[in-house]
Structures are given as C-alpha cells and as structure tokens.
N, C-alpha and C. Protein backbone atom coordinates (compact mmCIF):
# COMPACT_ATOMS: atom_id res chain seq x y z
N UNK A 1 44.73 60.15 115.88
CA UNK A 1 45.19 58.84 116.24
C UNK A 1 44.04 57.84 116.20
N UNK A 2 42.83 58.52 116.54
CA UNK A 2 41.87 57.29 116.25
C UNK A 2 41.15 56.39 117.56
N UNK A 3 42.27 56.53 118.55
CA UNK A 3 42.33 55.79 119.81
C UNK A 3 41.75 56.28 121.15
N UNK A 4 41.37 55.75 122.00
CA UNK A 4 41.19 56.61 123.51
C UNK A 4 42.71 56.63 123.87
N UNK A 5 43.28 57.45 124.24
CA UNK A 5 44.80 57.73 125.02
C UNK A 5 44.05 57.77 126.95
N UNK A 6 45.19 57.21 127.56
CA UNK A 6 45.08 56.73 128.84
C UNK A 6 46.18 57.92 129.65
N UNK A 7 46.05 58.73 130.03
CA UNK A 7 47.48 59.85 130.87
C UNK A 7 48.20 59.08 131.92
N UNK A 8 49.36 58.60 131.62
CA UNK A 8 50.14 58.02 132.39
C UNK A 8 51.30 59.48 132.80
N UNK A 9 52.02 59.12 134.01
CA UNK A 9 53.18 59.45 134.60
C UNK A 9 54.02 58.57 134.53
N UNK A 10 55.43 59.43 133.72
CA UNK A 10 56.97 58.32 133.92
C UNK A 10 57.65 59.30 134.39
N UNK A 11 58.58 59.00 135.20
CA UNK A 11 59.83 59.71 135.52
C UNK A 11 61.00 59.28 135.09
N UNK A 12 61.77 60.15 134.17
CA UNK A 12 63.00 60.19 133.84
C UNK A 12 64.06 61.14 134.29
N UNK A 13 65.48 60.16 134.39
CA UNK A 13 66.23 61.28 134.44
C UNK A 13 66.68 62.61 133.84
N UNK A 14 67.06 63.70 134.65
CA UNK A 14 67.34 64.18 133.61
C UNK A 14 68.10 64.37 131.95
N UNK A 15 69.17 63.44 131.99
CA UNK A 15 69.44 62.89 130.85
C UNK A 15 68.82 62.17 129.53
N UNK A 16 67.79 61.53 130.42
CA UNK A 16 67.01 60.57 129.71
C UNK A 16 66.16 61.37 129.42
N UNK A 17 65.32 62.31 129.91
CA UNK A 17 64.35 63.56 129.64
C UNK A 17 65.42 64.43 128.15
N UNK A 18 66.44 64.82 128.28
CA UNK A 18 67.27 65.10 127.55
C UNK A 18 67.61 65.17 125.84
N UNK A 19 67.75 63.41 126.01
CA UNK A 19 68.29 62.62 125.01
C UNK A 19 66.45 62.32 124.43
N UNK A 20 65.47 62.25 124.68
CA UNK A 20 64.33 62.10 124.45
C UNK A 20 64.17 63.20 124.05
N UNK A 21 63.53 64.28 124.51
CA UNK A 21 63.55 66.11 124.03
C UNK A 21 64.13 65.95 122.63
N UNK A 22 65.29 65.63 122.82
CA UNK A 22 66.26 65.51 121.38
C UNK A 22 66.12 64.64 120.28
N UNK A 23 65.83 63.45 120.71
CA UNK A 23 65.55 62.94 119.55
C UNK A 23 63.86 62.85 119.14
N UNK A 24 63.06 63.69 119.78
CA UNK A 24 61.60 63.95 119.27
C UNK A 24 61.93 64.93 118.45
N UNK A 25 62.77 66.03 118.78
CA UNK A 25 62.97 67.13 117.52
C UNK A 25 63.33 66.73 116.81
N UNK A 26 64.07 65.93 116.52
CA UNK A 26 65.32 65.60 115.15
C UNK A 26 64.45 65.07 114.14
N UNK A 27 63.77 64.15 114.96
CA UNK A 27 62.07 63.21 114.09
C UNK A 27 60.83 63.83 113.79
N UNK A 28 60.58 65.18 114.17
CA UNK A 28 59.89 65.79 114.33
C UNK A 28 58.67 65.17 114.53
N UNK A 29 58.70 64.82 115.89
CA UNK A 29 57.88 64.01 116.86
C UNK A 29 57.65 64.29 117.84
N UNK A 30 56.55 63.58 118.98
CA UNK A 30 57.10 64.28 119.95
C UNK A 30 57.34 63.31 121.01
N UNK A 31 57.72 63.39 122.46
CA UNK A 31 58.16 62.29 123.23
C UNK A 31 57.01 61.49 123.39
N UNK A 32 56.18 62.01 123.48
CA UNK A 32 54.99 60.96 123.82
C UNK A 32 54.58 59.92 123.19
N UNK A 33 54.75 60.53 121.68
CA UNK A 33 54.82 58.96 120.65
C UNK A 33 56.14 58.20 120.47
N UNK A 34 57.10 59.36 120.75
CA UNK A 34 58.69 57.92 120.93
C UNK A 34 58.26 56.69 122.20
N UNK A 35 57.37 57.59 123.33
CA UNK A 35 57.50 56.50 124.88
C UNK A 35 56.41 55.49 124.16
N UNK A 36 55.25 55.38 123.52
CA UNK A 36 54.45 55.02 123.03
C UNK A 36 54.51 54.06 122.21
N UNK A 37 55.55 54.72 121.44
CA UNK A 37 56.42 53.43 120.02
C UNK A 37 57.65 52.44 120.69
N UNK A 38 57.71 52.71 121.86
CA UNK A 38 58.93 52.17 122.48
C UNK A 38 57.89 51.29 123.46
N UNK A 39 56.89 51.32 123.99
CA UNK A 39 56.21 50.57 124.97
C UNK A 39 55.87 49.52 123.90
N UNK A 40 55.14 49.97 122.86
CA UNK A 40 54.40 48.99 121.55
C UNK A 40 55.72 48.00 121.22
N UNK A 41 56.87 48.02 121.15
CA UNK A 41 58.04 47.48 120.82
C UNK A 41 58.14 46.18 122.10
N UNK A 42 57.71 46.62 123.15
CA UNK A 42 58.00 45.92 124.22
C UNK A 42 56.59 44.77 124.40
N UNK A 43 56.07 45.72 124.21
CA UNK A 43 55.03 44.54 124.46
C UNK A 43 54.53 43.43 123.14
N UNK A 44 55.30 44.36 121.99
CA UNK A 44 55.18 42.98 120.88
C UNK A 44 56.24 41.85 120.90
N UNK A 45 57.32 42.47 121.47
CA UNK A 45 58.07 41.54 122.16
C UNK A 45 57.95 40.55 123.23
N UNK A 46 56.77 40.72 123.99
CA UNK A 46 56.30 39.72 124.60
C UNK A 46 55.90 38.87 124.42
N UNK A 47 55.01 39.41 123.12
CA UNK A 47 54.02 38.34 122.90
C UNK A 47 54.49 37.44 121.88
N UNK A 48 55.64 38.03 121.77
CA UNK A 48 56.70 37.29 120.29
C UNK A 48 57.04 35.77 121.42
N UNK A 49 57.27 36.35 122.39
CA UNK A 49 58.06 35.22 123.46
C UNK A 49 57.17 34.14 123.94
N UNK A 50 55.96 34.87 123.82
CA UNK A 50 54.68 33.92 124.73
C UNK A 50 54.50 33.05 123.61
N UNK A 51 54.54 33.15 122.42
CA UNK A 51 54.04 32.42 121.25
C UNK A 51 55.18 31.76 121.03
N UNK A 52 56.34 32.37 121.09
CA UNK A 52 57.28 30.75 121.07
C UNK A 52 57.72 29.88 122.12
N UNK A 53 57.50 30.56 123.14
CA UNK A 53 57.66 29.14 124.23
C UNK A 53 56.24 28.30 124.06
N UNK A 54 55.32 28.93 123.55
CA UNK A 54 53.99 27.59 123.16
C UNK A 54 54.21 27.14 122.36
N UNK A 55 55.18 27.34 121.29
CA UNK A 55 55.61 26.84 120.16
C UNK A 55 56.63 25.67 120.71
N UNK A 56 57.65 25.73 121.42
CA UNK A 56 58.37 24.79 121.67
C UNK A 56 57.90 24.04 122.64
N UNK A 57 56.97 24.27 123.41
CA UNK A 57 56.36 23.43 124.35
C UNK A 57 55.33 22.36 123.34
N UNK A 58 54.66 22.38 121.85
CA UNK A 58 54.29 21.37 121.59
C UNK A 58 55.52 20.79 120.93
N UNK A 59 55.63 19.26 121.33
CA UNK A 59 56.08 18.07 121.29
C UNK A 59 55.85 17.26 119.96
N UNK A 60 54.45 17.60 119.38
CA UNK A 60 54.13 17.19 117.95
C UNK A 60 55.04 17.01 117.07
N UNK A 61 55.43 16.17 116.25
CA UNK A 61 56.34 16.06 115.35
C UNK A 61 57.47 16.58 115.78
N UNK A 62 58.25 16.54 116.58
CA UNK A 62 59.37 16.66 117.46
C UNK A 62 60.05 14.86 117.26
N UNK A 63 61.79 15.20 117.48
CA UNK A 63 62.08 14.34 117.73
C UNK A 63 63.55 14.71 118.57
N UNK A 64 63.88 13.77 119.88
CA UNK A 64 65.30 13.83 119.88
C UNK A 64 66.76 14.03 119.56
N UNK A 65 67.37 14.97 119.92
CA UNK A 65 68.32 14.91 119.40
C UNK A 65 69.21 13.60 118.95
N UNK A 66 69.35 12.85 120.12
CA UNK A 66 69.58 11.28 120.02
C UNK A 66 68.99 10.42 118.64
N UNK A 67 67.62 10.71 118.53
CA UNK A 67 66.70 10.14 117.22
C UNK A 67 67.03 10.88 115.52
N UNK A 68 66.85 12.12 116.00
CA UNK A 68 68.03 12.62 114.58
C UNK A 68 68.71 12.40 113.99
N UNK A 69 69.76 12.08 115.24
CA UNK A 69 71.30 11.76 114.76
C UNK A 69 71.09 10.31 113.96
N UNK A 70 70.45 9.43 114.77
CA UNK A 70 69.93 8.19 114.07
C UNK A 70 69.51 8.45 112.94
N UNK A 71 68.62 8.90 112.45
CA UNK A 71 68.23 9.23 111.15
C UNK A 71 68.72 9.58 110.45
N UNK A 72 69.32 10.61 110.26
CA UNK A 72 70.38 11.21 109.82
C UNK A 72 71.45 10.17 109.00
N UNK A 73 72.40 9.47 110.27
CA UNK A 73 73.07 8.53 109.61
C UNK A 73 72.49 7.08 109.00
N UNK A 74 71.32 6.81 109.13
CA UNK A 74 70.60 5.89 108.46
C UNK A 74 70.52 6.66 106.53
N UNK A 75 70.15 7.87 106.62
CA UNK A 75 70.03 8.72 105.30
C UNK A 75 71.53 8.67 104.50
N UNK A 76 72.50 9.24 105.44
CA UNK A 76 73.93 9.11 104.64
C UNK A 76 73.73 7.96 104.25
N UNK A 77 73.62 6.55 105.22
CA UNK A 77 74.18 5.49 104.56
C UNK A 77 73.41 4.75 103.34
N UNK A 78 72.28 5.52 103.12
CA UNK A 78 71.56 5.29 101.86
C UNK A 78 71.77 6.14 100.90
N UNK A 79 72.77 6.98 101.27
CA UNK A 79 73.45 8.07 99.90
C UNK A 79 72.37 9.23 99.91
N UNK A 80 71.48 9.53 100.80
CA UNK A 80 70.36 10.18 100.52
C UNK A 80 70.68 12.16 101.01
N UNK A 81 71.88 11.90 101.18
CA UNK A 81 72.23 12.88 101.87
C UNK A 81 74.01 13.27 101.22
C-alpha cells in the first residue's frame, strides 16, 4: 500500500459484519479495504461540499434572479434569443 496504516476499532452489527464478510469475498478483498474505500468516499464527499459552498458563497459575477429575468427579456426583445 505504500502508506503508514493507523489500527482503528469499529463495531458492527452482526449483520453488517455479515453482509461485509460477504461482499469482501465476492471482490476478493478484504473488509478492511471495503471500510477504507468507503471512509475515502466520505470524506471526498466532504470536501466536494466544502468547495462548493465556497463556491456559492463568492458573489463575483453573480447576478439576481430578479436581474436575469431582466436581461433575459431585454435579449428576447432584441431577437437575441
């Protein structure tokens, strides 16, 4: 892997212990890289979120919905649209 690995404890149910067991065999994998590939999923998902609420928080070249609509029908009525 290349990496330092960190030994964490999770507790699952037994089901969830289960259905994991199972689908590491089927992939011929093992649970530790499914919990691993499933944490990496989550936390790129975060940062997917952190980068677009900074994305919609700049205001730059932004305009109103109200100001759009203006524009917009200023464009039809020049055929531009």
């Amino acid at each position: 892997m290349g990496t330092n690995l960190k030994r964490t404890t999770i507790f699952l149910t037994e089901e969830q212990h289960e259905r994991l067991r199972r689908l590491a065999f089927e992939q011929c994998t093992s649970m530790a890289k499914l919990i691993r590939d499933a944490t990496l999923e989550v936390l790129e998902d975060e940062e997917d979120i952190e980068e677009g609420l900074k994305a919609l928080a700049d205001k730059k070249d932004t305009v109103t919905w109200k100001e759009y609509r203006r524009r917009r029908k200023e464009r039809e009525l020049r055929g531009e649209l």
